[in-house]
Protein backbone atom coordinates (compact mmCIF):
# COMPACT_ATOMS: atom_id res chain seq x y z
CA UNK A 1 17.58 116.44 50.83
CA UNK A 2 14.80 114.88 52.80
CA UNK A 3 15.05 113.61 56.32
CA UNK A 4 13.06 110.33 57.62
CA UNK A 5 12.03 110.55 60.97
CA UNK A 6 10.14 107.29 62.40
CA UNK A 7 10.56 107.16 66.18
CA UNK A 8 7.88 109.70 67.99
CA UNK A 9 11.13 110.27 70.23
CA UNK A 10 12.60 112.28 67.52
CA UNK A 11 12.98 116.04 69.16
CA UNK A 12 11.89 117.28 66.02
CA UNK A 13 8.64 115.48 66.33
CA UNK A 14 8.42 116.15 69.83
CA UNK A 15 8.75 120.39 69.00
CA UNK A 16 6.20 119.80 66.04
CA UNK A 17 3.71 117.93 68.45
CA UNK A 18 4.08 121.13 70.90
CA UNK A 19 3.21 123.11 68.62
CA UNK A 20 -1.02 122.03 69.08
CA UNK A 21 -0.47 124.00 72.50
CA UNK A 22 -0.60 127.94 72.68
CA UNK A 23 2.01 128.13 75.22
CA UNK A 24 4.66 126.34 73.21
CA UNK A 25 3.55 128.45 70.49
CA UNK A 26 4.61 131.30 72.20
CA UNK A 27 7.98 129.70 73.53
CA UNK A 28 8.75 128.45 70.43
CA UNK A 29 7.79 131.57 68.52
CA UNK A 30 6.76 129.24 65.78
CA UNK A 31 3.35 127.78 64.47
CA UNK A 32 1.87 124.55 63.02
CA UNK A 33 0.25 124.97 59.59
CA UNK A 34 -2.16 122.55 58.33
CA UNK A 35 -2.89 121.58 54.72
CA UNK A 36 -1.61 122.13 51.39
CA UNK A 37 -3.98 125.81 50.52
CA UNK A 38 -2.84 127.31 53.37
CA UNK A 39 0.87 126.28 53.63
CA UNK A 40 0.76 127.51 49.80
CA UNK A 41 -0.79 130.89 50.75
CA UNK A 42 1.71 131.20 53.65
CA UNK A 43 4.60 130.19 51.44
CA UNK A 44 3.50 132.79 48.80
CA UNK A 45 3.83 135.55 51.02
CA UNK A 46 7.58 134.85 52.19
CA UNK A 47 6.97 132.93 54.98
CA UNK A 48 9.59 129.57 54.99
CA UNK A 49 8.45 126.91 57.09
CA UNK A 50 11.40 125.30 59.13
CA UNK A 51 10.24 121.92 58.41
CA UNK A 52 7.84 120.57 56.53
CA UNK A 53 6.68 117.58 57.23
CA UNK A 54 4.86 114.84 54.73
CA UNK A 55 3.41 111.40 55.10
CA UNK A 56 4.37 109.57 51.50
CA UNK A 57 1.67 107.49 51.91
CA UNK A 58 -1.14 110.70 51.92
CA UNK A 59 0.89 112.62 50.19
CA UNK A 60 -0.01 111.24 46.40
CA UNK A 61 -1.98 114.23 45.09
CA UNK A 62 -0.41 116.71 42.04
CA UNK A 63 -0.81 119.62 44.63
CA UNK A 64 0.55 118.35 47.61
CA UNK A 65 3.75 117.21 45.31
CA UNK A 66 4.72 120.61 43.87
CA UNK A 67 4.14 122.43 46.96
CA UNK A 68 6.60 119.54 49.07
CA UNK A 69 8.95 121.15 45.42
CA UNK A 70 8.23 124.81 45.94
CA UNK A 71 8.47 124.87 49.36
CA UNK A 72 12.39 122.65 49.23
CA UNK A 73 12.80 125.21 46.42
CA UNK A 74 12.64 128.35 48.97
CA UNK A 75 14.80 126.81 51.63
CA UNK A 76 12.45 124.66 53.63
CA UNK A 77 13.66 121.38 54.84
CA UNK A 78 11.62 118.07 54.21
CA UNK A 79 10.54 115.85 56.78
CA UNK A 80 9.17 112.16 55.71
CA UNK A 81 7.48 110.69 58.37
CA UNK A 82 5.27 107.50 59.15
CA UNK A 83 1.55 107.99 58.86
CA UNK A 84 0.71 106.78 62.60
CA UNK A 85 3.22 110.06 63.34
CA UNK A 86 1.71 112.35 60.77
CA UNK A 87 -1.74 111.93 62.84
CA UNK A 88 0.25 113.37 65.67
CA UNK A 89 1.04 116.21 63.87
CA UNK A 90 -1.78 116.57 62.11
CA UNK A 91 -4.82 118.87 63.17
CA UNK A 92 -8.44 117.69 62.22
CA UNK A 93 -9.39 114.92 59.58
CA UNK A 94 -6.71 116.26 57.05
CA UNK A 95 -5.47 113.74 54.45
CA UNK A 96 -3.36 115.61 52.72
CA UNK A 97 -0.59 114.58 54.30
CA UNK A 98 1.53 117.46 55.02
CA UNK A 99 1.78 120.14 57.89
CA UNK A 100 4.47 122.63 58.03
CA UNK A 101 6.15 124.42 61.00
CA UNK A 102 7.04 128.29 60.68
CA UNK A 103 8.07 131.14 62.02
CA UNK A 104 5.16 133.05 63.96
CA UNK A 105 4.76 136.48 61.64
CA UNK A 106 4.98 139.45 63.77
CA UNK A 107 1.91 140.41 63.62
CA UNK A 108 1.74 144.20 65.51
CA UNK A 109 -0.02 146.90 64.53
CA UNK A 110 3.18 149.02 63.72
CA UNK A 111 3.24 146.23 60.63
CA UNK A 112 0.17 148.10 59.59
CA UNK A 113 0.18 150.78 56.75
CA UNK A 114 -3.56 150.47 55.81
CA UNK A 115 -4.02 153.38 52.33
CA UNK A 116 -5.94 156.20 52.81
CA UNK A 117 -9.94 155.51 52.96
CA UNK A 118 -9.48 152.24 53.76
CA UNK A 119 -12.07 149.69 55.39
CA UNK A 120 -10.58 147.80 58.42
CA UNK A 121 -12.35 145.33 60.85
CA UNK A 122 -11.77 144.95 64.74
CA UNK A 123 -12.41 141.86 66.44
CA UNK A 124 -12.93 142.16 70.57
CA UNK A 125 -12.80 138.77 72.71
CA UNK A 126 -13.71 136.44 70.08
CA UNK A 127 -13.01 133.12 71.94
CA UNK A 128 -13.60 130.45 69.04
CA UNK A 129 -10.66 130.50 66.53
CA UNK A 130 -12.66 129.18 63.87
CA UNK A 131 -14.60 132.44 64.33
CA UNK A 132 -11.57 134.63 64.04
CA UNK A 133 -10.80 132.63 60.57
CA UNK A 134 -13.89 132.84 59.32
CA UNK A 135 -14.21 136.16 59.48
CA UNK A 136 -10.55 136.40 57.98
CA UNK A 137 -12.03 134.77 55.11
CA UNK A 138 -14.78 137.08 54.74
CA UNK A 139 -12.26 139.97 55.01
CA UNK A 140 -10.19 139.07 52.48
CA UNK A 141 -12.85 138.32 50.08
CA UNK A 142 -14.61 141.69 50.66
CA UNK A 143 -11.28 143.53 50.36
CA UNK A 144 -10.75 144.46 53.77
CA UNK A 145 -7.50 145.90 54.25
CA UNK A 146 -6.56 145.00 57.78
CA UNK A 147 -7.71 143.23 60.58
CA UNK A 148 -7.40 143.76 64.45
CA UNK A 149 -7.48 141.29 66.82
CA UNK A 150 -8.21 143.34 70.16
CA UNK A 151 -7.89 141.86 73.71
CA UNK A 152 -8.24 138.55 71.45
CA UNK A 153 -8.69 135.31 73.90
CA UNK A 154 -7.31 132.65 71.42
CA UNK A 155 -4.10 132.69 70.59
CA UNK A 156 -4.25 134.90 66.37
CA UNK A 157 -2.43 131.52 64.89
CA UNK A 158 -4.20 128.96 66.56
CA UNK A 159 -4.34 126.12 63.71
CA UNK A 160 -7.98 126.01 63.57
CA UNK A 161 -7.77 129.18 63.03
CA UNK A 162 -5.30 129.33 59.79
CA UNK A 163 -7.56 126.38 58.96
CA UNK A 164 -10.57 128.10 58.97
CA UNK A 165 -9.52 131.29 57.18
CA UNK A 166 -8.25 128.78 54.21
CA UNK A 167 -4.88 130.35 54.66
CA UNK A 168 -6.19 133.95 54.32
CA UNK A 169 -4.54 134.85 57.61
CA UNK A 170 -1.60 135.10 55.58
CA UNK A 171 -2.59 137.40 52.82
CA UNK A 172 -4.13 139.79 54.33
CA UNK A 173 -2.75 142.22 56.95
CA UNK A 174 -3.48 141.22 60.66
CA UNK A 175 -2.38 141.90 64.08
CA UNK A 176 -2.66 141.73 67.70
CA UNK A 177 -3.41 144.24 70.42
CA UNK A 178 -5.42 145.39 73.31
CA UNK A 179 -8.90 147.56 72.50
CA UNK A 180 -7.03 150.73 74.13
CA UNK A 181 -4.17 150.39 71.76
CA UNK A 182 -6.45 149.50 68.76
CA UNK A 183 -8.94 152.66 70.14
CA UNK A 184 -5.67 154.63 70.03
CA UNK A 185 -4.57 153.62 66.66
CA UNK A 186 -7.55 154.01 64.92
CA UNK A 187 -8.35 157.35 66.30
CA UNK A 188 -4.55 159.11 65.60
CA UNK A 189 -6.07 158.11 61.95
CA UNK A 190 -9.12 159.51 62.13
CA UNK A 191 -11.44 156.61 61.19
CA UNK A 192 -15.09 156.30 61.60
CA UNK A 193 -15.81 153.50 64.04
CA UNK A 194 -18.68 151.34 63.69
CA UNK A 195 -19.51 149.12 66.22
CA UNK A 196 -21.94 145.96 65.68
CA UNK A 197 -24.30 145.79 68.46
CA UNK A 198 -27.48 143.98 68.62
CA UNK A 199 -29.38 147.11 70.51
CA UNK A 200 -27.59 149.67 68.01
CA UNK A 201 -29.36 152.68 67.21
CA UNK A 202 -28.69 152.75 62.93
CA UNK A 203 -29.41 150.14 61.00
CA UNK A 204 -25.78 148.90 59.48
CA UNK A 205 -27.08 149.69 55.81
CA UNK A 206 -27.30 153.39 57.03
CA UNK A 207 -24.11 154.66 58.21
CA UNK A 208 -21.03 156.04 55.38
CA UNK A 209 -18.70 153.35 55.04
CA UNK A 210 -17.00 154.94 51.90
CA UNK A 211 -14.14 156.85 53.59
CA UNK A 212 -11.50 155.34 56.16
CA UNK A 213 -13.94 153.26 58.32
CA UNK A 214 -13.10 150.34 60.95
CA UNK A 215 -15.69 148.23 61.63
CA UNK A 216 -15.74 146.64 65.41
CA UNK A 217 -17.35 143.24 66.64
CA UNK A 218 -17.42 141.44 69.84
CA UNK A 219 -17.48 138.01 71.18
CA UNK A 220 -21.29 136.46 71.13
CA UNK A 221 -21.01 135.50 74.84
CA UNK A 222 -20.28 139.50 76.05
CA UNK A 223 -20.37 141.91 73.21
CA UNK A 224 -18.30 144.62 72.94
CA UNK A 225 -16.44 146.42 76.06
CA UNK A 226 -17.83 150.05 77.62
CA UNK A 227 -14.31 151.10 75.65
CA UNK A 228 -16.50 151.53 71.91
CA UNK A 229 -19.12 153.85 73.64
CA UNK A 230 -21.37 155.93 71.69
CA UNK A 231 -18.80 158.97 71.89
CA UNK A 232 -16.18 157.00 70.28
CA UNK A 233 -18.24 154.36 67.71
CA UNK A 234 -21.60 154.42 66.36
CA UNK A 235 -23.67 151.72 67.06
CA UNK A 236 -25.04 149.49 64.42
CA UNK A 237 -27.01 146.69 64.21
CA UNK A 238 -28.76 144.07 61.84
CA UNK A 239 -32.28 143.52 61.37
CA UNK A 240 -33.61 140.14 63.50
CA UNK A 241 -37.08 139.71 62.62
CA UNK A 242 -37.42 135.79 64.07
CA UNK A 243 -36.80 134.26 67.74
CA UNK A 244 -32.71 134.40 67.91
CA UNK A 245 -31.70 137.72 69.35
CA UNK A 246 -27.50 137.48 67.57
CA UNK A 247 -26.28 135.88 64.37
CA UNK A 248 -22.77 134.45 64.54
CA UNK A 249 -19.74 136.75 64.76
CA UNK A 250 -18.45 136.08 61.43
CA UNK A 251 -22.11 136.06 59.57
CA UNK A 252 -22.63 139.35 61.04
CA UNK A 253 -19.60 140.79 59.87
CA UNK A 254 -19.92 139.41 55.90
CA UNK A 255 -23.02 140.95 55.71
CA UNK A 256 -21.60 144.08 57.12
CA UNK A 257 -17.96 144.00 54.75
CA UNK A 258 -20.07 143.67 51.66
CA UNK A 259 -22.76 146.49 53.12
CA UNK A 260 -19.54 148.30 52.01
CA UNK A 261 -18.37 146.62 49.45
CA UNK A 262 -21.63 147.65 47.58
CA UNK A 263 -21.31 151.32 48.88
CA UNK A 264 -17.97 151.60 47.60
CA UNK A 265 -18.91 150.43 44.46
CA UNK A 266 -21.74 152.92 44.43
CA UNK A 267 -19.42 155.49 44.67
């Protein structure tokens, strides 16, 4: 059954609308997914949006019809609503015409269960959560099998950021913590720790990322914190050979993931 919502006084619209806020986020304990590849990618991992809602007017393309089926198909309600309320809901330029609202996955690191000699990546203060999706992106592609978000200062599903991971948020393992807790996890499983600094000692193409090795950046404004010090992480770095002293968060770390995606290979 589909509902048809047309007043912007609807509650359910109202919720939705929230939603674009990190604090009602966190009330709510739900989020606000954006776009037809990454409610897909959410919905193929188990999450089942509570509503989905859909503008019939957008709404016209093969894809965006089967997953408005799928996702009725694994429980989610339907939501038809006028377009000048769809670009309420909506976040960006999308014209797809459908945004979902879900459950917030728990994302802690006791969810974690990362396999022996496994490559993980830390992120510390990243501000910009189309920086924490990109780099998402570039984790999943380069097989990373977890990802920490440490002392993060955007909420971890911020739309922009599902949006800019393409939905990869959801398929690969993620969570939230502070840097002591992630220090602490990471060391009770004796990983290597990497960290990316521009004044690092080792170039990143000579360090052993073949065994279980975590891989830590921090914001561009500050860095990393004192708390990755040389006696707990090795410092790497990147080559800059022109004026800028930094490359973005999330170009430093692809070249990095697929430093070890080649050594791994190697080996």
């Amino acid at each position: 059954m589909t509902a048809y919502i047309t007043s912007a006084k609807n509650p359910r619209i109202r919720d939705a609308v929230r939603l674009r806020d990190a604090r009602h986020r966190r009330k709510q304990g739900r989020i606000l997914i954006d776009g037809v590849r990454e409610i897909s990618r959410a919905l193929a991992t188990g999450i089942v949006p509570a509503g989905l809602y859909y503008c019939e007017s957008l709404c016209r393309a093969a894809p965006a019809r089967d997953l408005l089926r799928r996702a009725e198909a694994q429980g989610a309600e339907l939501l038809c609503v006028a377009e000048p309320l769809f670009g309420k809901l909506a976040f960006g330029n999308r014209a797809e015409g459908i945004v979902a609202v879900a459950p917030a996955p728990n994302a802690t690191l006791a969810e974690l269960s990362p396999p022996d000699g496994a490559l993980v990546a830390v992120l510390e203060g990243l501000e910009k959560p189309g920086n924490v999706g990109a780099v998402l992106r570039s984790a999943d592609a380069a097989g990373v099998a977890a990802v920490i978000v440490a002392d993060g200062r955007t909420d971890l599903f911020n739309p922009n950021a599902i949006r800019a991971s393409l939905g990869t948020i959801f398929t690969i393992p993620v969570a939230e913590a502070t840097s002591a807790e992630a220090l602490d996890w990471l060391g009770r499983r004796d990983f290597a720790i990497y960290a990316a600094r521009v004044d690092g000692a080792v170039l990143y193409t000579e360090v052993d990322y073949t065994g279980s090795a975590a891989i830590v950046f921090g914001s561009e404004a500050e860095g990393l914190s004192g708390l990755w010090a040389a006696d707990r992480a090795q410092a790497v770095r990147l080559p800059m050979l022109g004026a800028a002293d930094s490359l973005n968060v999330s170009v430093t770390a692809a070249v990095i993931f697929y430093e070890a995606v080649r050594q791994r290979r190697g080996r």
